[in-house]
Structures are given as C-alpha cells and as structure tokens.
C-alpha atoms as a PDB file:
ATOM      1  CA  UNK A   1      10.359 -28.442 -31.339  1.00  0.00           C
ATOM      2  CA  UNK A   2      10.886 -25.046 -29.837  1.00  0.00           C
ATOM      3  CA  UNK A   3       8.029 -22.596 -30.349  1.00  0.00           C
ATOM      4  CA  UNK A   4       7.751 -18.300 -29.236  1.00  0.00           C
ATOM      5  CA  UNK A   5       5.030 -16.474 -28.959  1.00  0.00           C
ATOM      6  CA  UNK A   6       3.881 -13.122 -27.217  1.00  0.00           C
ATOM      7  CA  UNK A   7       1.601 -10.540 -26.124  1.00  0.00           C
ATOM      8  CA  UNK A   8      -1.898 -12.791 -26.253  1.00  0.00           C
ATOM      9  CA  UNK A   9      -4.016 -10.014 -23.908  1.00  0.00           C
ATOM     10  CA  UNK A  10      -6.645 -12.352 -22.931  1.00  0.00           C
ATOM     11  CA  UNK A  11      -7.786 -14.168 -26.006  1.00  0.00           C
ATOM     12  CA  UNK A  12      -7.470 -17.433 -25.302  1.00  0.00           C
ATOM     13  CA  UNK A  13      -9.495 -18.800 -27.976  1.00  0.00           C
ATOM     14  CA  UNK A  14      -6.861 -17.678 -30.484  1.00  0.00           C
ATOM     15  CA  UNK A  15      -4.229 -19.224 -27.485  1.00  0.00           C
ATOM     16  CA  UNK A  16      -5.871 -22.639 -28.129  1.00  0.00           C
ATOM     17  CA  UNK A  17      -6.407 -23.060 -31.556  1.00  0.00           C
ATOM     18  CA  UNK A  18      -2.851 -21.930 -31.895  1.00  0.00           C
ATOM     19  CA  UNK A  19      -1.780 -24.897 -29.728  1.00  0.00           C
ATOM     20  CA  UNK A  20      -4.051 -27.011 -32.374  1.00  0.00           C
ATOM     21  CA  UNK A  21      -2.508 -25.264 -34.664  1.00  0.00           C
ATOM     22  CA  UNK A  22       1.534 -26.464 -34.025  1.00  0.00           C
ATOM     23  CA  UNK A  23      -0.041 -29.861 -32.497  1.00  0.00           C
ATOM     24  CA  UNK A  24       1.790 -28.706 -29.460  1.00  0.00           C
ATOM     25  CA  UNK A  25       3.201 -31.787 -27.116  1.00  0.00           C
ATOM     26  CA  UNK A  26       4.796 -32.765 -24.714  1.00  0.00           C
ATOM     27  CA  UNK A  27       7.759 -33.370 -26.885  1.00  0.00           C
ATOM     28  CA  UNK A  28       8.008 -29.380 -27.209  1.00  0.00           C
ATOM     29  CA  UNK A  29       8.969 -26.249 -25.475  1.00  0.00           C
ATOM     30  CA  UNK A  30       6.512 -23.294 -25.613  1.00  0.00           C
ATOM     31  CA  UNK A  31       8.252 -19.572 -24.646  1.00  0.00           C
ATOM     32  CA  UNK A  32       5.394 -16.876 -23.969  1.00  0.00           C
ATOM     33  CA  UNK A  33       7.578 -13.562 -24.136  1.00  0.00           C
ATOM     34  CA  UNK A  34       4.673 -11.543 -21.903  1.00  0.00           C
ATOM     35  CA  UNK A  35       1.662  -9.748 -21.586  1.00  0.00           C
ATOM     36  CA  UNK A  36      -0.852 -12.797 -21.079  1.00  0.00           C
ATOM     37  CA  UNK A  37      -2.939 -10.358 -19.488  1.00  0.00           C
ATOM     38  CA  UNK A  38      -5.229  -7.326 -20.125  1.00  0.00           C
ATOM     39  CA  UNK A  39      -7.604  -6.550 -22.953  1.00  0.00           C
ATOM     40  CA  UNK A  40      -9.204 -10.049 -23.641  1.00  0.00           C
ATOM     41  CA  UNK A  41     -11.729 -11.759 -21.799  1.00  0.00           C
ATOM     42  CA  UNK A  42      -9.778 -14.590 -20.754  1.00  0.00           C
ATOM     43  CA  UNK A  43      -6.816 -13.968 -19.056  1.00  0.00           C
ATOM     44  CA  UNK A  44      -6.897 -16.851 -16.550  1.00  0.00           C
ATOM     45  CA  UNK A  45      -7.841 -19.481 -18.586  1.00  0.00           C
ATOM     46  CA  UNK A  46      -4.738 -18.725 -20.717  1.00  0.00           C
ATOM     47  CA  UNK A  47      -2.632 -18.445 -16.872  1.00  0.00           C
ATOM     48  CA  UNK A  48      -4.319 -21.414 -16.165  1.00  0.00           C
ATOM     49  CA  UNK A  49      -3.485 -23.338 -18.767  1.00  0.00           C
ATOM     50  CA  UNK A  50       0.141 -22.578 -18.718  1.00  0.00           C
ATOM     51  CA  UNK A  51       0.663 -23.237 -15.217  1.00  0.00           C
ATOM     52  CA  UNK A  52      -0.299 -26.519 -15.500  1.00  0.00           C
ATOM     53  CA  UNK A  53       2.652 -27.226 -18.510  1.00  0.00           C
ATOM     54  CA  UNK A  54       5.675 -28.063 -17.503  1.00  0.00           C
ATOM     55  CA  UNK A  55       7.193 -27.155 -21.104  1.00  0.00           C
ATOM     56  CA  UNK A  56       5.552 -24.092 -21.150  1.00  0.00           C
ATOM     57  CA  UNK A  57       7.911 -21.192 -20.051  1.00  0.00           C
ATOM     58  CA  UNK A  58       6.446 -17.443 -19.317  1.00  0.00           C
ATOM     59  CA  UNK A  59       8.720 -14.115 -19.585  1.00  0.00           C
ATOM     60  CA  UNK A  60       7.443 -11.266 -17.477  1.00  0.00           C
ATOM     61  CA  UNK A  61       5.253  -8.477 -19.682  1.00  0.00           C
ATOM     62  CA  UNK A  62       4.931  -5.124 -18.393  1.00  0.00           C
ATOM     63  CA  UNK A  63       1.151  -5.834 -18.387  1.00  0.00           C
ATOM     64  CA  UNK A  64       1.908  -8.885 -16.503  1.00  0.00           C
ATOM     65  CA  UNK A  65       4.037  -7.055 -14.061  1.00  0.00           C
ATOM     66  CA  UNK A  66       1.462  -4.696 -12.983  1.00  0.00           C
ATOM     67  CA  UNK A  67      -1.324  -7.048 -12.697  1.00  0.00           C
ATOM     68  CA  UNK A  68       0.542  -8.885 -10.389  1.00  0.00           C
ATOM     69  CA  UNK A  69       1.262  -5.621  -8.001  1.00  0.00           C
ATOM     70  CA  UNK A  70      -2.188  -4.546  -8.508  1.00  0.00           C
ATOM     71  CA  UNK A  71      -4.646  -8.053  -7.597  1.00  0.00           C
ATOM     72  CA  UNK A  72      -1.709  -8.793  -5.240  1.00  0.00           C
ATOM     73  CA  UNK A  73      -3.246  -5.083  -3.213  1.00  0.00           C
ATOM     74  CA  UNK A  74      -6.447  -5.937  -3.895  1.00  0.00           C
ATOM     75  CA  UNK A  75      -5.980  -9.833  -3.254  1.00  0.00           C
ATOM     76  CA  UNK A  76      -5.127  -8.497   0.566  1.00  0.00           C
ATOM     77  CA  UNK A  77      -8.389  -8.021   3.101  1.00  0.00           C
ATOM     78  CA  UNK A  78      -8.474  -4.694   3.887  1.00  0.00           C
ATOM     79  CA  UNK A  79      -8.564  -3.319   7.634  1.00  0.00           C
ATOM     80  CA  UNK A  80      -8.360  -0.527   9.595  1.00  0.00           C
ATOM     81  CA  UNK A  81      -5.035  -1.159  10.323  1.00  0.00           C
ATOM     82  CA  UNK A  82      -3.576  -1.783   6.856  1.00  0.00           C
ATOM     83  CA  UNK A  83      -5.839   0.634   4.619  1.00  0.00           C
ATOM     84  CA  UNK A  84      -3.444   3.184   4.561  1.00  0.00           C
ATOM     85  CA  UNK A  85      -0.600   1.331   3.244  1.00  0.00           C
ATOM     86  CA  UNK A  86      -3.204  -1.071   1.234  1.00  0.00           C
ATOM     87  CA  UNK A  87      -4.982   1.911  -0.702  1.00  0.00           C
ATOM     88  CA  UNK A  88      -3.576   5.144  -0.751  1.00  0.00           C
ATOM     89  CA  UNK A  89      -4.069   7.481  -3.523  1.00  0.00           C
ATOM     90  CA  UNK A  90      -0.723   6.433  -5.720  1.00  0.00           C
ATOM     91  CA  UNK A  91      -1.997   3.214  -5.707  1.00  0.00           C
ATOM     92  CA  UNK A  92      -6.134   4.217  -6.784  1.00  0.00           C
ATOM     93  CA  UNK A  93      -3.703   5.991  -9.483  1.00  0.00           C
ATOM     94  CA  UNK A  94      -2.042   2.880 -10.596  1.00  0.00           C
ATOM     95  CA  UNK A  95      -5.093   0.824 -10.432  1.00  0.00           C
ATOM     96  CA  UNK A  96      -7.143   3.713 -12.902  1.00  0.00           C
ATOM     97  CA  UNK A  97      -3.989   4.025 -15.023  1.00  0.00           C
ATOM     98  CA  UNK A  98      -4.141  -0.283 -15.029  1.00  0.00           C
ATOM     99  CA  UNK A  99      -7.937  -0.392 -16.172  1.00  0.00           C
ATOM    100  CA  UNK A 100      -8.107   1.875 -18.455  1.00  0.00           C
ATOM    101  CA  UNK A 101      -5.257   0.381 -20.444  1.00  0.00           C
ATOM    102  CA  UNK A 102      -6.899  -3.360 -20.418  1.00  0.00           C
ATOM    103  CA  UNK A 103      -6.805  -3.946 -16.895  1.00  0.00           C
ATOM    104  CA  UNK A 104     -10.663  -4.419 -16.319  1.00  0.00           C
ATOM    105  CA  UNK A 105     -10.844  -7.227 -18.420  1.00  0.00           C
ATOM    106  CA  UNK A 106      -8.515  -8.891 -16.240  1.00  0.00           C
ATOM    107  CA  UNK A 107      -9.885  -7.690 -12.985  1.00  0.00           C
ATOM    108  CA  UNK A 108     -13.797  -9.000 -14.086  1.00  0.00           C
ATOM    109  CA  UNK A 109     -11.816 -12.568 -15.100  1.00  0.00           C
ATOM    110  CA  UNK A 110      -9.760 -12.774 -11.471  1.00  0.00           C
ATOM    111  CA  UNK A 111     -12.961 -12.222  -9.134  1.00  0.00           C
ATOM    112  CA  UNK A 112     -14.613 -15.145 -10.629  1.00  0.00           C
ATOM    113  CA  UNK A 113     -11.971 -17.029  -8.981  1.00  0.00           C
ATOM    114  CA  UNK A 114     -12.126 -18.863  -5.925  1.00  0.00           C
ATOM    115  CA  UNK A 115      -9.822 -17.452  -3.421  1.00  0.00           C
ATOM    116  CA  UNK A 116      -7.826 -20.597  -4.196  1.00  0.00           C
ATOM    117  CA  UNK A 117      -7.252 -20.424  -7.678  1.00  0.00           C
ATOM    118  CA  UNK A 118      -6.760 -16.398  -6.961  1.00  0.00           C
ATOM    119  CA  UNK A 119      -3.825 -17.049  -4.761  1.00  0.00           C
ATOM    120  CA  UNK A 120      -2.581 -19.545  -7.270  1.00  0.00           C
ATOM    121  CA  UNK A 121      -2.411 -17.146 -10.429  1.00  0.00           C
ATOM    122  CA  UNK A 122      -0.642 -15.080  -8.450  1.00  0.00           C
ATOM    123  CA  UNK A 123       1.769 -17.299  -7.404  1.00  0.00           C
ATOM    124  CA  UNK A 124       1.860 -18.348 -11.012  1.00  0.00           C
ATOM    125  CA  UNK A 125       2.632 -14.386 -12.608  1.00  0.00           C
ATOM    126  CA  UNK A 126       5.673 -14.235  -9.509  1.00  0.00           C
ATOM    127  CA  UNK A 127       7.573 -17.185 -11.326  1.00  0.00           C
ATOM    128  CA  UNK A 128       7.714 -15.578 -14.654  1.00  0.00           C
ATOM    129  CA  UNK A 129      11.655 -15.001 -15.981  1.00  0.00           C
ATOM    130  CA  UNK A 130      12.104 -11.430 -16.888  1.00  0.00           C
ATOM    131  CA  UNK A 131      14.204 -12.880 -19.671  1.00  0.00           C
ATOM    132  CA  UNK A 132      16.162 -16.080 -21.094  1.00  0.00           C
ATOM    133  CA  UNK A 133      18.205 -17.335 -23.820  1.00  0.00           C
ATOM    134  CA  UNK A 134      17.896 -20.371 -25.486  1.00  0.00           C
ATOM    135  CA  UNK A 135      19.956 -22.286 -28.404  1.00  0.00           C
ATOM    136  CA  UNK A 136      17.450 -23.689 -31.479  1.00  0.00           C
ATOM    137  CA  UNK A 137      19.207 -24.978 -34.783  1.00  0.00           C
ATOM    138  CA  UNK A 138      22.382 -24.359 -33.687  1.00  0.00           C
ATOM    139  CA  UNK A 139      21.829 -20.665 -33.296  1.00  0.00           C
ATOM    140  CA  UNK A 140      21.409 -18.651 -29.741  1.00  0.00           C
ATOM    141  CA  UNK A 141      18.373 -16.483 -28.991  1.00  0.00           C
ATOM    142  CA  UNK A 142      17.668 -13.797 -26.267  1.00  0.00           C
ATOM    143  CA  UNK A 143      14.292 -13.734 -25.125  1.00  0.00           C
ATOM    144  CA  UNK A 144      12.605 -10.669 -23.370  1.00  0.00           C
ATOM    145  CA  UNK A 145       9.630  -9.098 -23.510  1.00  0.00           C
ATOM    146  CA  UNK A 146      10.409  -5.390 -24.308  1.00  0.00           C
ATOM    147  CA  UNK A 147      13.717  -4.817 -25.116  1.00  0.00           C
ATOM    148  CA  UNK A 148      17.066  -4.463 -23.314  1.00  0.00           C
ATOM    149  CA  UNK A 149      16.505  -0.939 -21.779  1.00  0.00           C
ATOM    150  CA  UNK A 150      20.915   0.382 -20.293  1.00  0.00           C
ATOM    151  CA  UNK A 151      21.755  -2.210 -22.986  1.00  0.00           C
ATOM    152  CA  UNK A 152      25.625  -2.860 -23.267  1.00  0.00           C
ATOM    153  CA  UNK A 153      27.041  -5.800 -26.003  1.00  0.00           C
ATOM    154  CA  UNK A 154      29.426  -6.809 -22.876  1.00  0.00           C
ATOM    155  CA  UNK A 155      26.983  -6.511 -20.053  1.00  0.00           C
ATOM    156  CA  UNK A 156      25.995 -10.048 -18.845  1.00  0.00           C
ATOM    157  CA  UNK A 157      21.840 -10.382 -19.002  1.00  0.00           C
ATOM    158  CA  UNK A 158      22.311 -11.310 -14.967  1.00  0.00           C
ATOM    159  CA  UNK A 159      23.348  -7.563 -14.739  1.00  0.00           C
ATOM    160  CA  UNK A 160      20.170  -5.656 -15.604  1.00  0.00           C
ATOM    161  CA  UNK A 161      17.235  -4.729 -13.513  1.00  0.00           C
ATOM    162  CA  UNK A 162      14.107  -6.612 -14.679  1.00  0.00           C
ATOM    163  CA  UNK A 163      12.052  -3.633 -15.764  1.00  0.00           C
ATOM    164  CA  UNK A 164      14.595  -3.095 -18.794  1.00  0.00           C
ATOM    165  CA  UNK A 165      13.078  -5.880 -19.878  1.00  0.00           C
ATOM    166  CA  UNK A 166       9.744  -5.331 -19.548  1.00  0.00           C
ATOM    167  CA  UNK A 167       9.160  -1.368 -20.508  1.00  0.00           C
ATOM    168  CA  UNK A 168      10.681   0.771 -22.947  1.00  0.00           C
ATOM    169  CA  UNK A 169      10.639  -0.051 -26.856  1.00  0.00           C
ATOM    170  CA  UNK A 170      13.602  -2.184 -28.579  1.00  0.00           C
ATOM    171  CA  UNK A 171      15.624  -0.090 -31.620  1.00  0.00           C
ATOM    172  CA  UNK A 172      15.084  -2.427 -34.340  1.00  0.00           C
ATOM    173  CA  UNK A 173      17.194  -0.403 -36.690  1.00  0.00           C
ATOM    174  CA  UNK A 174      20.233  -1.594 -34.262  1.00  0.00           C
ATOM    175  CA  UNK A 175      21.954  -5.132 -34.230  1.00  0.00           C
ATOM    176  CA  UNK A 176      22.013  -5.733 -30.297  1.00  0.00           C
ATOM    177  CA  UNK A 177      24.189  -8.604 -30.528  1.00  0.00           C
ATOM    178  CA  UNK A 178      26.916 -10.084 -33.225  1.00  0.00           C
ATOM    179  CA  UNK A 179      26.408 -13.646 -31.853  1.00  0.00           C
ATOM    180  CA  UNK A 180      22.853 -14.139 -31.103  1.00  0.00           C
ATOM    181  CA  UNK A 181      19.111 -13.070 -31.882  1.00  0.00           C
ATOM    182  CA  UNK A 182      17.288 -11.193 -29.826  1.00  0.00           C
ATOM    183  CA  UNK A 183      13.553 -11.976 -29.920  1.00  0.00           C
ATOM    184  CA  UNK A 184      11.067  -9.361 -28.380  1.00  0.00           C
ATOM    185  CA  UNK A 185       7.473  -8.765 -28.072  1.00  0.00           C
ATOM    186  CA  UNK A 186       5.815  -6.008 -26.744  1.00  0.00           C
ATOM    187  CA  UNK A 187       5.633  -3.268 -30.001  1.00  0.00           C
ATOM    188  CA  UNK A 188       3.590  -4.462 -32.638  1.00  0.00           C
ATOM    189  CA  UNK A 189       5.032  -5.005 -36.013  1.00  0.00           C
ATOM    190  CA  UNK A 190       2.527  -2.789 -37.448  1.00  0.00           C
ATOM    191  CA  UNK A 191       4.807  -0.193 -35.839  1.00  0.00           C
ATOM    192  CA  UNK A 192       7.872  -1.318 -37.007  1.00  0.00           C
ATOM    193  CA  UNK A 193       6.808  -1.677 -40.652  1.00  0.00           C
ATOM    194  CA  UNK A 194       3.393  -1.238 -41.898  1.00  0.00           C
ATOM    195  CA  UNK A 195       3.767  -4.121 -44.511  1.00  0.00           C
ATOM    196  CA  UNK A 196       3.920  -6.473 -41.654  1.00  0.00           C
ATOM    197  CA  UNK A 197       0.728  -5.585 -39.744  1.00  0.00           C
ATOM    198  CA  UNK A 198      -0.332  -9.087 -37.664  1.00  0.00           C
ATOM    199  CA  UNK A 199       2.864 -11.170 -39.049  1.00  0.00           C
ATOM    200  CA  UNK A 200       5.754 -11.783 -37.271  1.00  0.00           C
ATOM    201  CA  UNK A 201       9.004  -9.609 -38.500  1.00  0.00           C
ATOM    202  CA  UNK A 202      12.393 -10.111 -38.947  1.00  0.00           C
ATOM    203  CA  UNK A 203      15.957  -8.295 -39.933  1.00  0.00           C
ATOM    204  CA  UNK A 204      18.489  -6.759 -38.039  1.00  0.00           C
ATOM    205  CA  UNK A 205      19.857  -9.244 -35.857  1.00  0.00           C
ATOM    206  CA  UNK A 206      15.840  -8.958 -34.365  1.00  0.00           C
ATOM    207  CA  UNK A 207      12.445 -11.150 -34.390  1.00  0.00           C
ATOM    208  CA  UNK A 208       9.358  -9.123 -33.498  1.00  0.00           C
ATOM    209  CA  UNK A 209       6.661 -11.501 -32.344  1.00  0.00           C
ATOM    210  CA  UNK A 210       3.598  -9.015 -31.387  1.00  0.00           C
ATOM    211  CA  UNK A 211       1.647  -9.628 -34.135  1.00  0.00           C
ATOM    212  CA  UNK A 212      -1.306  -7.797 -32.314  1.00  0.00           C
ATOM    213  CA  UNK A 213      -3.652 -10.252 -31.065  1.00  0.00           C
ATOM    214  CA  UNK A 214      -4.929  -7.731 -28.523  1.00  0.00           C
ATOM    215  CA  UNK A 215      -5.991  -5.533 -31.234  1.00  0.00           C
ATOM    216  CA  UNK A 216      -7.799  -8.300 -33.030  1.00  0.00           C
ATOM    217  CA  UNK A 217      -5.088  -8.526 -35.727  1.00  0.00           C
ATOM    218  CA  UNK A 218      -3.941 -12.435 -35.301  1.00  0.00           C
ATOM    219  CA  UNK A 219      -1.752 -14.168 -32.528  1.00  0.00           C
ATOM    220  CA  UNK A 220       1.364 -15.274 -34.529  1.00  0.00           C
ATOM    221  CA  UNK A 221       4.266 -18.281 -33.365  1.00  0.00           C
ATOM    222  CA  UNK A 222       7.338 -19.163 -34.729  1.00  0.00           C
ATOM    223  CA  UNK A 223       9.042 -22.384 -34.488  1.00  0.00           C
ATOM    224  CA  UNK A 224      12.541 -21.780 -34.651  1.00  0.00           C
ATOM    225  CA  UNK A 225      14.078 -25.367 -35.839  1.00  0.00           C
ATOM    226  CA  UNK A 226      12.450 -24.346 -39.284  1.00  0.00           C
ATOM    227  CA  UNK A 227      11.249 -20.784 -39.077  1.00  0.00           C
ATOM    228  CA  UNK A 228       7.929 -21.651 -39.988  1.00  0.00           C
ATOM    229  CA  UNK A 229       5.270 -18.991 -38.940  1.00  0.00           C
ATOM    230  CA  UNK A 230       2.108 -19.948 -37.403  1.00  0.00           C
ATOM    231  CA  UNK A 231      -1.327 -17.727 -37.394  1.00  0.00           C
ATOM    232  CA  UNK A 232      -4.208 -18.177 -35.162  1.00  0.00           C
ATOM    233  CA  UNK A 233      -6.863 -15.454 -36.180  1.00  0.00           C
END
C-alpha cells in the first residue's frame, strides 16, 4: 500500500502511533511531503527513524531546507580563519528568523547528538527529493511540498528550481494538471476551508495533507489504493 503524509514538526509521538495506526510494513511505501522539522520536541527521532526505512521516501520542506543550511553552519568548528564566512550577520539573521519560527526546538533536539549521529541527519535532510510523482490505483500523483511556484501545464517537473517547491502557497481554486493529482502539504487545510480544520482536503484536481500537527490539531495520512484517511491525534 502507498501511504502520504506531511508537515509532522517534531511530534513524533503522533509519527508513531500513526505508523501503528496503518500497520505500516515493509510491504508499503511511506511519502513524507516535508517539514519533519521545527516546532515539536522530536525532530530527530522522527529523521531517525526514517533514515533507517528503505520504503520511506522524504520530499524537501521549506522548514527542512533551512535547518539543513543552518546546523550545517553551526555543525562547522569555528576559527579564526573561517568566522567571517561561518557567522556573519545575514546568517545570525537567518538563524533568529529560523528559531523563532520553530527552529529552537530543533536546535535543543540536534545538540543532544553525538557528533556522529549529527553528521548523519544531515546527510540524511541532503537526500530529500524536492518533489516526485508516483502512480497509485491506476491514477498519477505529483508530490511536493509547497506548491509548483513558475508553474506551466507543459513544463517538465525536471525544469523547476527546487525552492518552487518548497515556498510559496499552492492556488487550490486552480486545476494544475488535466492528467494527474497534485498532492501538497505545507498550508493547512484550516486555511483552505475552515470546515476541514485537522482533516485532510480534497477537490480541484488537489489533496491538501497539512492537517496541522504542528499546531496540535492531528497528523493526518492517506492511503491512496482506497482513499482511506488516517488520524493520529
């Protein structure tokens, strides 16, 4: 079975008892359309746990993005001869931009690793795919975290820059493609109809998986052989 879910911030309890949830095996494929990171407690215990599935594929979040960049820096000894280009005040900027929107959560959770495991959940956040696109039940889906930011019904996926992938909000009122679905993340539903705050929505050629698990509204996951919606409060 072939299951989606997104924007889990952290909360890996909800991450886990989802996984209980769907009686997730290795018989199925897991797609986690971004932002593991930021806001919850446990950020690398979710990274950590993922890494070590094989059928467990990650698409780049924004959050995710700038985590990366940011423990990457701050990953990197600092000398006389590098703290210039290390730390400069653009990147103390981007780092009080970063914690203030979630980012000490993650930060607290990454120095309690050993340098080992640091370097390897960094390694781990430069493999995710800034987007794919599967076929379930005979029907083709897009996958990306944000949107399609430029987007163009003949441009091939292969010709975008990541970050319209990752940033910007998707037009749900608009049918991106005739042929296939394209399944996002990112905005909650709450903000794309009230009546749908912490459930997964759907219309328009669109599936909206942020059901706002970062907000403590539940994590949501859809299997798409059936449809069936899964809720992990």
């Amino acid at each position: 079975m072939t299951y989606l879910m997104s924007d889990l911030h952290g909360q890996y309890d909800k991450y886990i008892r989802m996984l209980e949830t769907i009686r997730f095996s290795d018989r199925d494929d897991l797609y986690v359309l971004g932002d593991v990171v930021d806001r919850g407690p446990e950020p690398m215990a979710i990274l950590r746990d993922m890494s070590l599935r094989v059928n467990v594929f990650p698409i780049l979040g924004n959050h995710d993005a700038v985590a990366r960049i940011i423990l990457s820096r701050l990953n990197t000894e600092i000398t006389e001869e590098n703290a210039g280009t290390q730390i400069d005040a653009e990147f103390l900027d981007a780092v009080r931009l970063w914690l203030s929107d979630g980012g000490s959560a993650t930060l607290e959770d990454f120095r309690r690793l050993s340098p080992e495991e640091r370097e390897d959940m960094l390694e781990y956040l430069g493999e995710f795919m800034p987007c794919d696109e599967i076929e379930a039940g005979g029907v083709r889906y897009v996958l990306a975290h944000a949107g399609i930011g430029h987007f163009s019904q003949w441009r091939p996926l292969s010709d975008y820059d990541p970050v319209d992938f990752i940033d910007g909000r998707c037009d749900y009122g608009r049918r991106y493609f005739p042929d296939r679905i394209l399944v996002t993340g990112h905005t909650p539903t709450l903000h794309i109809d009230p009546a749908y705050e912490g459930r997964i929505w759907q219309g328009r050629g669109h599936i909206a998986l942020d059901c706002g698990a970062g907000f403590g509204l539940p994590l949501g996951c859809l299997r798409l052989e059936d449809m069936r919606e899964f809720y992990a409060d």
